[in-house]
N, C-alpha and C. Protein backbone atom coordinates (compact mmCIF):
# COMPACT_ATOMS: atom_id res chain seq x y z
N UNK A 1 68.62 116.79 -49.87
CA UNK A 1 69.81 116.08 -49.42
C UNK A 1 69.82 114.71 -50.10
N UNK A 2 70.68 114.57 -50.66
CA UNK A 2 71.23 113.06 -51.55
C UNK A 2 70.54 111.86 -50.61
N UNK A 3 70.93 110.53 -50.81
CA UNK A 3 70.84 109.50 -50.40
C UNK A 3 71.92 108.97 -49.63
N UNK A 4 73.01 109.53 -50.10
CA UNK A 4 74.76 109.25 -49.84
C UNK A 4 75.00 109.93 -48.90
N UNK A 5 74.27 111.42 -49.05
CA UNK A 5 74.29 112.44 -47.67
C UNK A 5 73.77 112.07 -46.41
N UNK A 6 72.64 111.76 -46.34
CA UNK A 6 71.95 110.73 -45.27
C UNK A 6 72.78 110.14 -45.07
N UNK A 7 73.35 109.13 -45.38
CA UNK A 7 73.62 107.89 -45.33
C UNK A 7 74.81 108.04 -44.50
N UNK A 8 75.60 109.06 -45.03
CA UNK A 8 76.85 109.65 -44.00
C UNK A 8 76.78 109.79 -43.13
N UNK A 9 75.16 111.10 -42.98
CA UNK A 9 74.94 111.07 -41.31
C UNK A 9 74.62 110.47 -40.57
N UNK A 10 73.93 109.05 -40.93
CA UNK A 10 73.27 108.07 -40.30
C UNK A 10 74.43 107.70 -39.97
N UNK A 11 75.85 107.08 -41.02
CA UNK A 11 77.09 106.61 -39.94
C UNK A 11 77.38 107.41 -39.04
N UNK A 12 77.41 108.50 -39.12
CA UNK A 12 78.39 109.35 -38.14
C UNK A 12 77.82 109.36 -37.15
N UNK A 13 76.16 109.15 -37.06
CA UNK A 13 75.58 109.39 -35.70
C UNK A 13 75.78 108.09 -35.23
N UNK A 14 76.04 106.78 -35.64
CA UNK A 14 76.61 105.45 -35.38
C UNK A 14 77.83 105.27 -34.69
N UNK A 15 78.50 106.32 -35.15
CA UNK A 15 80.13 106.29 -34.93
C UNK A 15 80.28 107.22 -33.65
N UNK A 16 79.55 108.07 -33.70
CA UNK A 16 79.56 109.30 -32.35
C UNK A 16 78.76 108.73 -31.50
N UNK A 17 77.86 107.56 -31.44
CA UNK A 17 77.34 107.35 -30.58
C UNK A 17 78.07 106.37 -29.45
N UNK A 18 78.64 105.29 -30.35
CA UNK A 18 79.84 104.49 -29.92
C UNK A 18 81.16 104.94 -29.29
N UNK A 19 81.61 106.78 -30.04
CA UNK A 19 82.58 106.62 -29.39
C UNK A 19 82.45 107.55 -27.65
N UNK A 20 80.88 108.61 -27.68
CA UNK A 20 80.88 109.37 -26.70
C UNK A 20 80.35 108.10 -25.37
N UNK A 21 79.55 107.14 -25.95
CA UNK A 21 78.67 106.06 -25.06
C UNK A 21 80.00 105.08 -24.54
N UNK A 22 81.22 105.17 -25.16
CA UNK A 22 82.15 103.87 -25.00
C UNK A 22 81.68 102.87 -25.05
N UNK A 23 81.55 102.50 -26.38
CA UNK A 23 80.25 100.85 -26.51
C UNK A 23 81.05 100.76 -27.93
N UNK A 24 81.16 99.18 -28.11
CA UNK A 24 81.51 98.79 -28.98
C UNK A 24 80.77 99.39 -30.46
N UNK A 25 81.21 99.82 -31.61
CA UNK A 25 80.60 100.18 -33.03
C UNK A 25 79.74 99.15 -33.35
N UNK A 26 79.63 97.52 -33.01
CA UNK A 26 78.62 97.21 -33.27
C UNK A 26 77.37 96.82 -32.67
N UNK A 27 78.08 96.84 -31.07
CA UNK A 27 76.54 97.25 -30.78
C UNK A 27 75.54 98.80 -30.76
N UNK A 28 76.25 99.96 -31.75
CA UNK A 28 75.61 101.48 -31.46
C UNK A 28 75.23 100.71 -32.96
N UNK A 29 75.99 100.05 -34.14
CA UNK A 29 75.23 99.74 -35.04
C UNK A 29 73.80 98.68 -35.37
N UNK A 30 74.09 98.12 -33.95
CA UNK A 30 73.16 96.70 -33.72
C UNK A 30 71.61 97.90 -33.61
N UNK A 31 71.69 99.01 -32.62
CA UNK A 31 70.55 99.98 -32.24
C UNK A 31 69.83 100.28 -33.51
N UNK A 32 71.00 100.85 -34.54
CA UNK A 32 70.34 101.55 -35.35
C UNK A 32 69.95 100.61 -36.11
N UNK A 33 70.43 99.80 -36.55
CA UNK A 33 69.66 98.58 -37.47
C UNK A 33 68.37 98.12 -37.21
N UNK A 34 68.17 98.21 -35.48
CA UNK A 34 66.56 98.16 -35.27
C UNK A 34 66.07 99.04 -35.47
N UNK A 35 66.35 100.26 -35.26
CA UNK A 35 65.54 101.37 -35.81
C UNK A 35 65.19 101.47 -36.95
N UNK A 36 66.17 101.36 -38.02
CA UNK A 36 65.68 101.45 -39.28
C UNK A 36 65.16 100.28 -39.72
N UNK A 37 64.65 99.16 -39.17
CA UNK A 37 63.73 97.98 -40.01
C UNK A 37 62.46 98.42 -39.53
N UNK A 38 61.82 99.37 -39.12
CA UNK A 38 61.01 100.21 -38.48
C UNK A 38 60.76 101.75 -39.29
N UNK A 39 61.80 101.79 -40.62
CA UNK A 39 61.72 103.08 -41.09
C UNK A 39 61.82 102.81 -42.65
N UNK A 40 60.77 101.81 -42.91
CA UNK A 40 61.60 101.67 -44.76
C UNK A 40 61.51 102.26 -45.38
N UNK A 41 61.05 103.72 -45.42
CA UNK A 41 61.33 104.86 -46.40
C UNK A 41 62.53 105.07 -46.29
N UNK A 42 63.44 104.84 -45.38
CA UNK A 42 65.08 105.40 -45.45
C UNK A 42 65.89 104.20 -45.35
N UNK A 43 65.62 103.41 -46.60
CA UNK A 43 66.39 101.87 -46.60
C UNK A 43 67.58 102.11 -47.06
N UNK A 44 67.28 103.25 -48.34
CA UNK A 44 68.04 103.62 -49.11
C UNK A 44 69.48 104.20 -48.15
N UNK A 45 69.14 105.22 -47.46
CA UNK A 45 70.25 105.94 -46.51
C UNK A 45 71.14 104.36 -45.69
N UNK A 46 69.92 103.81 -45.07
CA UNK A 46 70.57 102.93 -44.36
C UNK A 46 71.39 101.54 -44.99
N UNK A 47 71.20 101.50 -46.39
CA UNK A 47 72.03 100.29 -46.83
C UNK A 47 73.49 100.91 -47.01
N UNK A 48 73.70 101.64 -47.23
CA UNK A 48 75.06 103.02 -47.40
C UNK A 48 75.89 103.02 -46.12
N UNK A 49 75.06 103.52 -44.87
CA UNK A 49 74.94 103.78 -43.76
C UNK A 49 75.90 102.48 -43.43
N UNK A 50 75.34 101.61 -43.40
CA UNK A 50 76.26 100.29 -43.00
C UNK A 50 77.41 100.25 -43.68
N UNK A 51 76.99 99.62 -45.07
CA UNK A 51 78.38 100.08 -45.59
C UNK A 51 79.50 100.55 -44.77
N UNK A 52 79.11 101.52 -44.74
CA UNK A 52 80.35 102.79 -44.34
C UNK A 52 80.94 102.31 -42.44
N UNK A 53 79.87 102.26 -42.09
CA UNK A 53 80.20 101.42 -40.37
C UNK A 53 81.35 100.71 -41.07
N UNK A 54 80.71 99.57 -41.65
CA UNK A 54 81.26 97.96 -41.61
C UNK A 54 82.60 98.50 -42.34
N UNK A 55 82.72 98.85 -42.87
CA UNK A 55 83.97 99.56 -43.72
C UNK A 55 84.77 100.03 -42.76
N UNK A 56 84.10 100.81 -42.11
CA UNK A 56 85.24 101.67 -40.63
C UNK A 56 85.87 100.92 -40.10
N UNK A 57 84.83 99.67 -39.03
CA UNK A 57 85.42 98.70 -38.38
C UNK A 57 86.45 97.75 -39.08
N UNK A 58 86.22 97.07 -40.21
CA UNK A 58 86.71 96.45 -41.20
C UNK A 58 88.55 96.99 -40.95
N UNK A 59 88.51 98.11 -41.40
CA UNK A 59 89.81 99.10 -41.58
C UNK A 59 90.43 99.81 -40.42
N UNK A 60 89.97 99.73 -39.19
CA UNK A 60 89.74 100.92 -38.17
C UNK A 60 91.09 101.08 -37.94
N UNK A 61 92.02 100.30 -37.58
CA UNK A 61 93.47 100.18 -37.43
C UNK A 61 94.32 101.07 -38.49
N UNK A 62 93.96 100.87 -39.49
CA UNK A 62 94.63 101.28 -40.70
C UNK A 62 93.96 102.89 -40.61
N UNK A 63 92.86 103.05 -40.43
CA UNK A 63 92.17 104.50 -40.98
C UNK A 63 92.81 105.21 -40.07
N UNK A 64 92.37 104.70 -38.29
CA UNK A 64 93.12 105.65 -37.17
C UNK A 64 94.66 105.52 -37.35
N UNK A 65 95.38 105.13 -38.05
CA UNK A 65 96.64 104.77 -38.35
C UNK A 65 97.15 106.35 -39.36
N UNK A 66 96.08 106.40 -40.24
CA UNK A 66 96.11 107.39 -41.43
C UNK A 66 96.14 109.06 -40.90
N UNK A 67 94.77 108.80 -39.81
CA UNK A 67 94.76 109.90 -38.75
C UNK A 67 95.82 110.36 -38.27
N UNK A 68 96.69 109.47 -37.38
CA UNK A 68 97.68 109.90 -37.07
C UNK A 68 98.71 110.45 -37.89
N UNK A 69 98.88 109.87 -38.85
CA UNK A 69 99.87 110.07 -39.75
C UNK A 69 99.57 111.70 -40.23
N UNK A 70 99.04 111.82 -40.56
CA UNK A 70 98.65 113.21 -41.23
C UNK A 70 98.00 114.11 -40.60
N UNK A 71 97.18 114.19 -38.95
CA UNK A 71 97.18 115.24 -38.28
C UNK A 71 98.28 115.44 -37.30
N UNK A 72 99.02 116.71 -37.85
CA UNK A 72 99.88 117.13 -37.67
C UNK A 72 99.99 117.55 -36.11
N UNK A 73 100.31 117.32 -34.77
CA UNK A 73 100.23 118.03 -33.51
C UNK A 73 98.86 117.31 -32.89
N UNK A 74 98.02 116.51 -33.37
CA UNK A 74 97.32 115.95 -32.78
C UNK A 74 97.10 114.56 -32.65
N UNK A 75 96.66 114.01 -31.74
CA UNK A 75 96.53 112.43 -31.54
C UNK A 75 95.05 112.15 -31.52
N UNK A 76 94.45 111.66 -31.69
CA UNK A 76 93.00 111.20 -31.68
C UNK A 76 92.08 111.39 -30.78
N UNK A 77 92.76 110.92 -29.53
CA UNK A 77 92.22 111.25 -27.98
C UNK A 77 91.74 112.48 -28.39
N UNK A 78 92.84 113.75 -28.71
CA UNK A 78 92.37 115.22 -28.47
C UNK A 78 92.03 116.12 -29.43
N UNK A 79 91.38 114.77 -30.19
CA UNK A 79 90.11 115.68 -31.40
C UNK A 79 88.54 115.64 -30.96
N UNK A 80 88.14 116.80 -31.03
CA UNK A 80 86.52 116.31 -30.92
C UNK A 80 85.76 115.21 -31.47
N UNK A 81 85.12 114.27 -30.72
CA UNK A 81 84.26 113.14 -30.82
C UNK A 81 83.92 113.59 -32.49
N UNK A 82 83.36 113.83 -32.59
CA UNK A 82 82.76 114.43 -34.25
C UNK A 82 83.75 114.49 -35.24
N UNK A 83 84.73 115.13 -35.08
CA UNK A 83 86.30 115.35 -35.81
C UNK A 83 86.54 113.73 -36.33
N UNK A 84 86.79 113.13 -35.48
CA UNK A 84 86.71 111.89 -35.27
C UNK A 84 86.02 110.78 -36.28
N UNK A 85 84.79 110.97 -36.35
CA UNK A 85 84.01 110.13 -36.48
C UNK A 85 84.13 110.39 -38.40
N UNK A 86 84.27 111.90 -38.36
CA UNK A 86 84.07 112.49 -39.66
C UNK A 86 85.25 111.92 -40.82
N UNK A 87 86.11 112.18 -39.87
CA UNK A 87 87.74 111.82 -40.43
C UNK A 87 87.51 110.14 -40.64
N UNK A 88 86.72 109.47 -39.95
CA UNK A 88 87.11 107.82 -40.32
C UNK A 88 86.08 107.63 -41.25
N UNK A 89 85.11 108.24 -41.34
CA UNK A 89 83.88 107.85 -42.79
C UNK A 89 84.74 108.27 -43.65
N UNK A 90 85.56 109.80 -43.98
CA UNK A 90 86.24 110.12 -45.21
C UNK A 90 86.89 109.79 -45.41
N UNK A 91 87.91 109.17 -44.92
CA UNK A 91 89.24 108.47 -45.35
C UNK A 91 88.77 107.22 -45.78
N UNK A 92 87.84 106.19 -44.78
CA UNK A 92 87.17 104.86 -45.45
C UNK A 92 87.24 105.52 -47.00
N UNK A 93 85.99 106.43 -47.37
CA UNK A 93 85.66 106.39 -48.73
C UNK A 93 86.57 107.07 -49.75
N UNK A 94 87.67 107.87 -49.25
CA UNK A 94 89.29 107.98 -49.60
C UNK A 94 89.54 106.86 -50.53
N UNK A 95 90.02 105.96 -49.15
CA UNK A 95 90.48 104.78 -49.67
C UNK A 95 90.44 103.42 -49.89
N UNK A 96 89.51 103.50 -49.47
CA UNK A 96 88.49 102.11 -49.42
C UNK A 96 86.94 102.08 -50.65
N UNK A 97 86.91 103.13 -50.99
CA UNK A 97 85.35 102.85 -51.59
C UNK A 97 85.91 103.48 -52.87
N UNK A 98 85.82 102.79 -54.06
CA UNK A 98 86.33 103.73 -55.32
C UNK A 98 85.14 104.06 -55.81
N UNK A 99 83.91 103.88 -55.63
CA UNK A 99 82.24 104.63 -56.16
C UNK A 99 82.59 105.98 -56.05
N UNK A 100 83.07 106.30 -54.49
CA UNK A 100 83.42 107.80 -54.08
C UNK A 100 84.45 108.70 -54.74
N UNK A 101 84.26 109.46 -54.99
CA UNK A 101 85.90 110.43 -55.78
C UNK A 101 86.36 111.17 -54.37
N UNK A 102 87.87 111.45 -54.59
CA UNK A 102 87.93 112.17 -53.26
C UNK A 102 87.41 113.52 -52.82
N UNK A 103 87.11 114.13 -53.71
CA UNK A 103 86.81 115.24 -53.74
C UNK A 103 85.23 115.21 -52.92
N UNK A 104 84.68 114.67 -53.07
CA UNK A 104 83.34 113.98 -52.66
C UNK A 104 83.48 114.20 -51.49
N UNK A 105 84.40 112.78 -50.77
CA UNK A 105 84.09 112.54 -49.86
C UNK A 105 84.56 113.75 -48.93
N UNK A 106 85.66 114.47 -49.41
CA UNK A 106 86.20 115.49 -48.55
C UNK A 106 84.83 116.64 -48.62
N UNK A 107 84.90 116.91 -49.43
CA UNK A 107 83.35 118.16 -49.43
C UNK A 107 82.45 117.86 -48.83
N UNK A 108 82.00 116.99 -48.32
CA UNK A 108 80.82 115.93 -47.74
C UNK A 108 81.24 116.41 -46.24
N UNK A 109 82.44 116.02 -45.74
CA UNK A 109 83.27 115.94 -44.31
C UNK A 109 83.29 117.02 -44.15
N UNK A 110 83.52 118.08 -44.55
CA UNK A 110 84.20 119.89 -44.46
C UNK A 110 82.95 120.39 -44.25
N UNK A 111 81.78 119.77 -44.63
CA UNK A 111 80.34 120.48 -44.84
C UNK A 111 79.51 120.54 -43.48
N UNK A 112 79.88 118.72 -43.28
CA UNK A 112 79.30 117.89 -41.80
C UNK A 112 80.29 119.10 -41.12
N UNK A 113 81.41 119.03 -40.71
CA UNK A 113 82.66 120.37 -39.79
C UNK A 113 81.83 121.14 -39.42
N UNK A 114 81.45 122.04 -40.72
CA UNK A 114 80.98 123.44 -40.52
C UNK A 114 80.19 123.45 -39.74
N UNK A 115 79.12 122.59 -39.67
CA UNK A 115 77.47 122.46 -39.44
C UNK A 115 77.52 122.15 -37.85
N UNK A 116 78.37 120.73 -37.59
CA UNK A 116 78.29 120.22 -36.70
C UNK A 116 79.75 120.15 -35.33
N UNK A 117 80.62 121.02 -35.87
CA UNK A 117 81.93 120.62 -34.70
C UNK A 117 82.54 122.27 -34.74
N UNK A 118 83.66 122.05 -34.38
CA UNK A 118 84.17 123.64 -33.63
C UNK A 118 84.21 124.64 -35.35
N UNK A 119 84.47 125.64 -35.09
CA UNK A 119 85.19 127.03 -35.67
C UNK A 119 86.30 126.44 -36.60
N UNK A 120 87.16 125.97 -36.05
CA UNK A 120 88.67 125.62 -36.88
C UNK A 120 88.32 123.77 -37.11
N UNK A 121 87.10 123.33 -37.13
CA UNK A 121 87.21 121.77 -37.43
C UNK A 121 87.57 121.58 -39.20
N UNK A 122 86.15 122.55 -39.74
CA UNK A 122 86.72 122.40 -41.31
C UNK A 122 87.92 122.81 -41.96
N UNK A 123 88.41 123.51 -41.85
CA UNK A 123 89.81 123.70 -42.35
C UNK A 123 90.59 122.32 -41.76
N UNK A 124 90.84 121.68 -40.11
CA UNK A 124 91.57 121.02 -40.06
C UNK A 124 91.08 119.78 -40.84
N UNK A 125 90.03 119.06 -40.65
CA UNK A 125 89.79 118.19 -42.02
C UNK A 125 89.84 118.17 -43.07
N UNK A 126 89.91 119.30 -43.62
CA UNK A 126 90.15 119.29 -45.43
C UNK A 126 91.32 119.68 -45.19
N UNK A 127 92.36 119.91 -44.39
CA UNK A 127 93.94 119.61 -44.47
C UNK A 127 94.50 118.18 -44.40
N UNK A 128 93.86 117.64 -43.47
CA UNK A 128 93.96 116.01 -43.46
C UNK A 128 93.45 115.06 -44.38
N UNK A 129 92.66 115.66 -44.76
CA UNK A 129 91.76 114.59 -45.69
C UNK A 129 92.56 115.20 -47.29
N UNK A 130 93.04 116.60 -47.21
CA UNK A 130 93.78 116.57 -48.00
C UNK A 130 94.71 115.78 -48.82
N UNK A 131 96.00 115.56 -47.60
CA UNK A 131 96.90 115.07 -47.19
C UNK A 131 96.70 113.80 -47.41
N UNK A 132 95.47 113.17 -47.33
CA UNK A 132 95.16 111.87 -47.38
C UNK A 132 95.24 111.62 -48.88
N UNK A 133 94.24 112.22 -49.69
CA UNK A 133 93.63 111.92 -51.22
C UNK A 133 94.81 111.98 -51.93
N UNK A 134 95.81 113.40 -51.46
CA UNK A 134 97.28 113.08 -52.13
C UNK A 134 97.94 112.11 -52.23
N UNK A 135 98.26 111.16 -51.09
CA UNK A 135 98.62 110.33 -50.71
C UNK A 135 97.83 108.56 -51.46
N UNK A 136 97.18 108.78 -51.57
CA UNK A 136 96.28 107.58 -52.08
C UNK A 136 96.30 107.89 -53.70
């Protein structure tokens, strides 16, 4: 697994932790930051890792803005916590991070789906995140 791959999941477990705990993103990011000054073999994951937080929060208005816009019949509330979390790292690196190609970041998101959220999550993210990369 990449460095970039980690690094995704380390946000997302940042981002899912904040949104199932209802706690602000920086204090679920304040946790993990202690954890990892405690783990410096995975500095690498975790300098990324932030990134991508601080990027979320940075944008969050605009990204959940994007969400809406392009999932079609759904509102945010009534996506799975994970759906969620997945959709605001990929769109950040959509459209916010040009290191990333879109293609990347969407294959990355569709992969996390499969692994980790319902039956019909990957298809609906790589329709949205579609929808997105077109768009950008």
């Amino acid at each position: 697994m990449s460095a970039r791959t980690k690094a995704r999941k380390r946000a997302l477990d940042i981002l899912y932790a904040a949104d199932v705990r209802q706690i602000p993103i920086a204090e679920s990011l304040a946790s993990e930051a202690t954890r990892a000054a405690s783990e410096p073999d995975r500095q690498n994951s975790w300098l990324y890792a932030r990134e991508i937080v601080d990027g979320v929060v940075d944008h969050f208005s605009e990204i959940d803005e994007t969400i809406q816009t392009y999932a079609q019949g759904w509102t945010i509330a009534r996506m799975p916590t994970i759906d969620r979390a997945l959709l605001r790292i990929a769109i950040w690196e959509i459209l916010y991070n040009d290191e990333v190609p879109a293609s990347v970041a969407i294959s990355e998101a569709v992969e996390a789906a499969k692994t980790l959220s319902t039956e019909d999550s990957s298809s609906f993210i790589n329709g949205v995140l579609g929808k997105v990369a077109e768009s950008a």
